[in-house]
Protein backbone atom coordinates (compact mmCIF):
# COMPACT_ATOMS: atom_id res chain seq x y z
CA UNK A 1 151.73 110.18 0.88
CA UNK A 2 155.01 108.43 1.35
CA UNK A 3 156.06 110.65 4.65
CA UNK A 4 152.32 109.98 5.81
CA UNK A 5 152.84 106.12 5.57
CA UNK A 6 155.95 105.53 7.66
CA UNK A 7 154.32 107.09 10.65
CA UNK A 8 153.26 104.70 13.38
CA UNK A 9 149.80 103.67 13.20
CA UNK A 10 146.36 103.86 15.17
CA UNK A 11 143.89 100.87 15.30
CA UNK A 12 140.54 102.93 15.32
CA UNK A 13 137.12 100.89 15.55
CA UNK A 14 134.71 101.68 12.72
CA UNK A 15 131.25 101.18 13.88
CA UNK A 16 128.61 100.08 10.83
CA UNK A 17 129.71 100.61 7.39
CA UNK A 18 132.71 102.80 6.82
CA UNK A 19 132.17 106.17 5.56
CA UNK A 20 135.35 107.12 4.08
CA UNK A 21 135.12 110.88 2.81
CA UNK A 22 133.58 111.44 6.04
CA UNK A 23 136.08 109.68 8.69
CA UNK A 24 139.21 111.01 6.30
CA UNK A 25 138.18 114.75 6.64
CA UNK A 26 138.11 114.31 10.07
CA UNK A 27 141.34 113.14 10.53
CA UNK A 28 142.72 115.91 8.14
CA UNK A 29 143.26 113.50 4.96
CA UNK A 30 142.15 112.96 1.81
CA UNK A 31 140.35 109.59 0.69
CA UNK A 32 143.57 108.39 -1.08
CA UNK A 33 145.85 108.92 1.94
CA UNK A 34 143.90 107.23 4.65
CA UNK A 35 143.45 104.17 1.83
CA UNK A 36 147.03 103.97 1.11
CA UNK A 37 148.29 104.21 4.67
CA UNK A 38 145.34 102.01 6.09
CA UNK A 39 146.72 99.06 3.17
CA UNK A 40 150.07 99.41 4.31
CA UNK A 41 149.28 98.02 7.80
CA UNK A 42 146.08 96.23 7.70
CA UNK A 43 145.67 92.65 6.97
CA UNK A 44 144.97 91.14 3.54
CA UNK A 45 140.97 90.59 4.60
CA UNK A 46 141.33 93.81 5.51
CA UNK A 47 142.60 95.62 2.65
CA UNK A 48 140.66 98.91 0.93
CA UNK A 49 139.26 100.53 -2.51
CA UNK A 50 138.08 103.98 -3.23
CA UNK A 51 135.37 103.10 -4.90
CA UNK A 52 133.81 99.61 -2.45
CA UNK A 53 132.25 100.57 0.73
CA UNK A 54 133.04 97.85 2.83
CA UNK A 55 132.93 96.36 6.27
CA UNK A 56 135.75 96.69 8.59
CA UNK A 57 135.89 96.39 12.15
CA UNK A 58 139.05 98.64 12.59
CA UNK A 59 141.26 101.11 10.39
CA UNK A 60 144.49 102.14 10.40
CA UNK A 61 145.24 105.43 10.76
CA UNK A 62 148.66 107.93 11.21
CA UNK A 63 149.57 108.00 15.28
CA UNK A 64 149.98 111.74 14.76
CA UNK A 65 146.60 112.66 13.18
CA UNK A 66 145.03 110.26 15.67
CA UNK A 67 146.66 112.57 18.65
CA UNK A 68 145.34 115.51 16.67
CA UNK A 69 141.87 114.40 16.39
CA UNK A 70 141.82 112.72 20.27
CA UNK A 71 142.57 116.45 21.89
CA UNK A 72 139.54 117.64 20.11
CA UNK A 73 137.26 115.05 21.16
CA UNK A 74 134.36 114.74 24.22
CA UNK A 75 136.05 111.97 26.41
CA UNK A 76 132.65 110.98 28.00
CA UNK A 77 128.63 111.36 26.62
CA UNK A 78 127.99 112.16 29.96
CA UNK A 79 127.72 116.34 31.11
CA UNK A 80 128.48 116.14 34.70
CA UNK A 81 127.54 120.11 36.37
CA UNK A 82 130.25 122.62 37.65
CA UNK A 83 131.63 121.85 40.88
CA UNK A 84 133.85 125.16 41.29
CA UNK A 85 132.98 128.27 42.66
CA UNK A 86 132.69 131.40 40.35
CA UNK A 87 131.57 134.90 39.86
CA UNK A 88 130.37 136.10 36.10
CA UNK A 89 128.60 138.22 34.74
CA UNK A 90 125.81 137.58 31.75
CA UNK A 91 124.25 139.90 28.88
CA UNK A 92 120.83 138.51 28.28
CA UNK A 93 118.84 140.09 24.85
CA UNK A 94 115.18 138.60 24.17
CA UNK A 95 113.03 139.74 20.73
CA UNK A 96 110.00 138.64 20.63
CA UNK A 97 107.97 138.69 17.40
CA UNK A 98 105.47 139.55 15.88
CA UNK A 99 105.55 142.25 18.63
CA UNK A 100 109.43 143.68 17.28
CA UNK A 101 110.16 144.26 21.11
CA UNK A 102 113.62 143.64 22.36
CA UNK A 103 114.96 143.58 26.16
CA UNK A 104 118.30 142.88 27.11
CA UNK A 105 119.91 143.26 30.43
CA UNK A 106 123.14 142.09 32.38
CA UNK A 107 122.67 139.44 35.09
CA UNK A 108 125.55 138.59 37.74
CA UNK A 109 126.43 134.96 38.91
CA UNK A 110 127.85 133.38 41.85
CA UNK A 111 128.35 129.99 41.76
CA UNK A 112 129.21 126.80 44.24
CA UNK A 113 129.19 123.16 43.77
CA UNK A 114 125.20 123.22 45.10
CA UNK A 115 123.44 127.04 44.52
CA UNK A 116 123.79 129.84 42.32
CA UNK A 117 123.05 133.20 43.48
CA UNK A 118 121.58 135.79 40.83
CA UNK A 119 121.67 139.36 41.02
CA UNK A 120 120.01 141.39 37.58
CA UNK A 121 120.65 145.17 36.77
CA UNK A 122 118.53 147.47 35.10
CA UNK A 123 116.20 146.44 32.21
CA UNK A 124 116.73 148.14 28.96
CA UNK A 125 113.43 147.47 26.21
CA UNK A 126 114.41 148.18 22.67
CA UNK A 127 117.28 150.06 24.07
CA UNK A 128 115.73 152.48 26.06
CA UNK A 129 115.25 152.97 29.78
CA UNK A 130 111.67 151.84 30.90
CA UNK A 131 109.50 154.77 30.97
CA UNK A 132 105.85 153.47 31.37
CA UNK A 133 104.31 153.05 34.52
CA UNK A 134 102.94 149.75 34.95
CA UNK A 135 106.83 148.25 33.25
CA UNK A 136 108.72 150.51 36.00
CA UNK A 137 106.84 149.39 38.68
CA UNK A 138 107.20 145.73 37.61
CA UNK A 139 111.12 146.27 37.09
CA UNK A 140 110.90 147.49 40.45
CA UNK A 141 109.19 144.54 42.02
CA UNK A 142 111.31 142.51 40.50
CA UNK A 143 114.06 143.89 41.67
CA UNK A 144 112.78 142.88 45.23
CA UNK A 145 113.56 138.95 44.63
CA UNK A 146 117.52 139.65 44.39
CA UNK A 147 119.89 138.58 44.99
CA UNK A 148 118.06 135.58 44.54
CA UNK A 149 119.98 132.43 45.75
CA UNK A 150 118.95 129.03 43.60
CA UNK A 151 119.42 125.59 44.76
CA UNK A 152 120.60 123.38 41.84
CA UNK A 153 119.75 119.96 41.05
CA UNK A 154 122.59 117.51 39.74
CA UNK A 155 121.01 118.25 36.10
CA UNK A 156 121.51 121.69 36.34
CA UNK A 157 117.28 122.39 37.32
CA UNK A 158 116.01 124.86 39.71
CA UNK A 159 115.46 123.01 42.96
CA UNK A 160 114.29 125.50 45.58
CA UNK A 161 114.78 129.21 46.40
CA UNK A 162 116.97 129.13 49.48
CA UNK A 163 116.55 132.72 50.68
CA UNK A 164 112.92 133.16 50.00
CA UNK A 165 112.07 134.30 53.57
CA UNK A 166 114.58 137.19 52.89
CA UNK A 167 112.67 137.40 49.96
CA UNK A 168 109.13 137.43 51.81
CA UNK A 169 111.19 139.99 54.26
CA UNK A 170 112.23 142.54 51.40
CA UNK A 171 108.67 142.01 50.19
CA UNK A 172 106.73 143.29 52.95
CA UNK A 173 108.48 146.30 53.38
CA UNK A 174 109.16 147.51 49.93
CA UNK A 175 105.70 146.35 48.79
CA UNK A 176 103.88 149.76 51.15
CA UNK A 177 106.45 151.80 49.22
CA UNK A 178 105.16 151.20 46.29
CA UNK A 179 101.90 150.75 47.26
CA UNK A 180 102.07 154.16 48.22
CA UNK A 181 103.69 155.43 45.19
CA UNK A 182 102.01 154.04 42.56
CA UNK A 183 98.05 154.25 42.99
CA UNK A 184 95.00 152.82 40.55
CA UNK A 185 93.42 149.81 40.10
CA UNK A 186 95.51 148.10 37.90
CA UNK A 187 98.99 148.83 39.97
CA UNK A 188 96.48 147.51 42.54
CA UNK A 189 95.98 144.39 40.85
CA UNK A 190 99.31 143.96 39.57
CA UNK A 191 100.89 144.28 43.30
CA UNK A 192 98.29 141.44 44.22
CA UNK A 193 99.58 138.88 41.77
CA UNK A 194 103.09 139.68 43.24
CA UNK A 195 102.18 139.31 46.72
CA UNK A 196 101.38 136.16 46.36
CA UNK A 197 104.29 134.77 44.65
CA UNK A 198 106.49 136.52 47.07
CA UNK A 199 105.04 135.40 50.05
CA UNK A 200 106.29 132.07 50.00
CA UNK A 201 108.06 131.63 46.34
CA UNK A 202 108.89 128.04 46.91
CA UNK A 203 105.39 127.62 46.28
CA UNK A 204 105.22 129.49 43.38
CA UNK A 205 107.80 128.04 41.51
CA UNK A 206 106.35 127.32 38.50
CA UNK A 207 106.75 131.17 37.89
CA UNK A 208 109.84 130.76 36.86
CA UNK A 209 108.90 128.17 34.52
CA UNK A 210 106.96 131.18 32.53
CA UNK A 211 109.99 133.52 32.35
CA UNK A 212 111.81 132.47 29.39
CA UNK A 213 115.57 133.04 30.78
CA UNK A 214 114.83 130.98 34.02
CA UNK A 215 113.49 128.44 31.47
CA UNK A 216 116.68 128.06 29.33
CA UNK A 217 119.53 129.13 32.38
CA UNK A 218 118.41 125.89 34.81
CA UNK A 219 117.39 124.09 31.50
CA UNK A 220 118.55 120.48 32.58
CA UNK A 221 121.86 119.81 30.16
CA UNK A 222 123.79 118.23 32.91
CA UNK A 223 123.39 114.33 32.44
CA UNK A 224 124.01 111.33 30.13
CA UNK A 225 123.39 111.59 26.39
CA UNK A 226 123.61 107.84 25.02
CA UNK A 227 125.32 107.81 21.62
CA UNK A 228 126.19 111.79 22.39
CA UNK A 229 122.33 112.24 21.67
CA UNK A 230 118.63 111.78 23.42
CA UNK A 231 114.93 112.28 22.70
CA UNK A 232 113.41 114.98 25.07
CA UNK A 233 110.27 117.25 25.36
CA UNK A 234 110.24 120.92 26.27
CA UNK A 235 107.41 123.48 27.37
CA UNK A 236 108.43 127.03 26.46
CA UNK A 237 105.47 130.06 28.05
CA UNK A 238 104.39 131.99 25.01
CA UNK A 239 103.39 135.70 26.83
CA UNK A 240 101.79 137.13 23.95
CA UNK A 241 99.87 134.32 24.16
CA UNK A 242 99.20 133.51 27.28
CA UNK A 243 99.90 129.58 26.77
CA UNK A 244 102.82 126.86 26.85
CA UNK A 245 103.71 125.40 23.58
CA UNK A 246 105.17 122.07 23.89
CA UNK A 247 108.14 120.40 21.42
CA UNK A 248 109.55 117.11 21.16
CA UNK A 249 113.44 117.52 20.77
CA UNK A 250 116.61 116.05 19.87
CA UNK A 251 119.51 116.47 21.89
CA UNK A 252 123.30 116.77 20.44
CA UNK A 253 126.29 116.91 22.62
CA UNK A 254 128.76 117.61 20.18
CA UNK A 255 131.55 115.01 20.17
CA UNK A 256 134.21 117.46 19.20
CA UNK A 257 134.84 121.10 21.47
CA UNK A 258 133.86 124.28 19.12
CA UNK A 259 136.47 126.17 17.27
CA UNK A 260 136.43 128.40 20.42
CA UNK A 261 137.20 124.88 22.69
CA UNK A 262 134.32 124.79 23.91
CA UNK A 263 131.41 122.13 24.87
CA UNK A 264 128.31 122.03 22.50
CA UNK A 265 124.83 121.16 23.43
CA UNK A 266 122.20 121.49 19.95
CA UNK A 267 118.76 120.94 20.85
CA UNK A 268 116.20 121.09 17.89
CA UNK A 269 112.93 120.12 17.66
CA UNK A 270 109.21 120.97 16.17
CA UNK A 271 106.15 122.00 17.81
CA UNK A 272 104.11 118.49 19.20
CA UNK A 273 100.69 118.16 17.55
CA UNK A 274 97.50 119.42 19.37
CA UNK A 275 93.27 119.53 18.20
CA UNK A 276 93.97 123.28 17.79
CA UNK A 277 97.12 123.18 15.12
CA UNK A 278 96.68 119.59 13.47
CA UNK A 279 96.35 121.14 10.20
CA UNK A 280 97.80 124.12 10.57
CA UNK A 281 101.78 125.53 10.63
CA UNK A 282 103.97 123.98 13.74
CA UNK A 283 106.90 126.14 15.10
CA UNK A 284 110.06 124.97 15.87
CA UNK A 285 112.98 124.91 18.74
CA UNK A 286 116.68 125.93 17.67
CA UNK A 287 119.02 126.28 20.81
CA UNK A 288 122.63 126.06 21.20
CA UNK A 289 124.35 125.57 24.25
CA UNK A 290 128.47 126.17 24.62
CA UNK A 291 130.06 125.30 27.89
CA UNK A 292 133.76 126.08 29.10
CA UNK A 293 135.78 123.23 28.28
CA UNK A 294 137.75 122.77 31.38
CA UNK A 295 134.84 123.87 34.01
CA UNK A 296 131.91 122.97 31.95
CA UNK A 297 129.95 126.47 33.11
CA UNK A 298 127.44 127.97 30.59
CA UNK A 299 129.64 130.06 28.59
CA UNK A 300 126.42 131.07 26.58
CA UNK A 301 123.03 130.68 24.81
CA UNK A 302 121.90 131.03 21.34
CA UNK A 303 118.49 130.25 19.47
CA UNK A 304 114.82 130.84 18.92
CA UNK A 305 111.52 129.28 19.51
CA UNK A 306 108.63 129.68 17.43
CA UNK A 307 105.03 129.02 16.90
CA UNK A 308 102.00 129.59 14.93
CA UNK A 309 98.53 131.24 15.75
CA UNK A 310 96.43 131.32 12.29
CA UNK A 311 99.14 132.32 9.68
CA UNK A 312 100.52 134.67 12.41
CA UNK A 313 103.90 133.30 13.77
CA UNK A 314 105.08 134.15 17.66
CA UNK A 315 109.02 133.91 17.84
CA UNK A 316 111.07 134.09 20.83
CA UNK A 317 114.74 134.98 19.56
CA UNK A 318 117.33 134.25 22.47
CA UNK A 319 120.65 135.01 23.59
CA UNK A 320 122.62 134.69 26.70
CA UNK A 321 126.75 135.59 26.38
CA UNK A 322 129.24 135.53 29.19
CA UNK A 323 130.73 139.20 29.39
């Protein structure tokens, strides 16, 4: 204690009462060292016990531990996006439940200051190559919107589809192919509902709203969180059930970078009450977010989202990992 005490001092403001165990551990003391070297500077109304919480506006801590703790720490509550230019590339893996299907897949990303251009490879489902008819040929339709170039709002959102009359292009000419190739009513049907997104998919966007990695990639993280937190609301599409499930959430950008330096964004919350589940089971939302420290690009994606029909619960496991 006595080589901690003749280090120069910090004045740090303590906001509301002062919780000691915590605010010591975070500066890498114990209790009785931040006491003892906090009474050695601090001013006689400003003295300390172990055992008295107390009010003070400011404590005294060791210059060095301060400099420790200050590298660590967020210097502003507000997320602003990535204004570099990049290429990555992304492993996406989705489980849904009760179902016990899993597909993952690797997605490419080129980034500027204003649009993101997305380019995804081949679709594996519960590690296996897609072998069915009506999943190949949507794999292949798919395949027709990329590259897929994204304008981005300054919150990180989807904006607009800037190539989507390439898109409408690629569309019309691929679409006879596999109209030719794959023939019966429901590859019929199934080509129809694709038509008309691709014809003009700026006004279709809310399509992307029901695919659960568009969803979370452009989910809006880039903006102020007052007191490192805010109240939000979030509508995830449910496939197996054919509905949106709405939750009111909590948002957490972490004061202090990750062990791995990076930027932390928690978002929790439950499933809002409706008529149909008043008295029944609610789900719940569990997502983290890390972000490169320096760049602040989506390093990657972790979490679930559940809900209830009956006693059956549908679960959405998540996660998205730069390569």
């Amino acid at each position: 204690m006595k080589g901690v005490a003749k280090q120069e001092y910090t004045k740090v403001k303590i906001e509301g009462i002062l919780n000691l165990k915590k605010l010591s551990g975070e500066y890498e003391l114990t209790p009785e060292e931040l006491v003892g070297f906090h009474n050695q500077y601090c001013s006689l109304q400003e003295l300390l016990t172990l055992s008295l919480p107390k009010y003070v506006e400011y404590i005294y801590i060791p210059s060095d531990k301060f400099e420790i703790r200050d590298r660590k720490l967020l210097k502003s509550a507000v997320l602003e996006i990535p204004s570099i230019s990049s290429e990555k590339i992304y492993g996406v893996i989705i489980k849904f439940l009760p179902k016990d299907l899993q597909i993952h897949y690797k997605i490419k990303v080129k980034r500027t200051a204003s649009q993101i251009e997305l380019t995804k490879e081949k679709t594996y489902v519960n590690n296996q190559g897609i072998d069915k008819m009506i999943e190949q040929l949507f794999e292949k339709a798919e395949q027709i919107l990329y590259p897929l170039q994204i304008s981005i709002k300054n919150d990180g959102g989807l904006d607009s589809i800037i190539n989507h009359e390439e898109i409408a292009k690629r569309w019309k000419t691929e679409s006879l192919k596999l109209k030719a190739y794959y023939q019966s009513e429901t590859t019929d049907q199934l080509l129809e509902q694709m038509e008309t997104v691709y014809t003009d998919i700026n006004l279709k966007k809310d399509w992307f709203d029901m695919s659960i990695f568009y969803k979370l990639f452009f989910l809006p993280i880039y903006q102020g969180y007052p007191q490192f937190q805010k109240k939000d609301f979030l509508q995830i599409y449910f496939s197996g059930l054919s509905q949106e499930i709405g939750y009111n959430t909590e948002c957490i950008l972490s004061r202090e970078y990750t062990r791995g330096n990076k930027i932390a964004v928690q978002l929790t919350g439950m499933e809002e009450e409706t008529p149909f589940n008043k008295n029944g089971k609610k789900g719940e939302a569990s997502l983290l977010y890390k972000l490169n420290k320096e760049t602040r690009e989506l390093f990657s994606i972790t979490g679930y989202l559940s809900t209830f029909e009956g006693s059956t619960e549908y679960k959405i496991e998540f996660q998205l990992f730069e390569q």
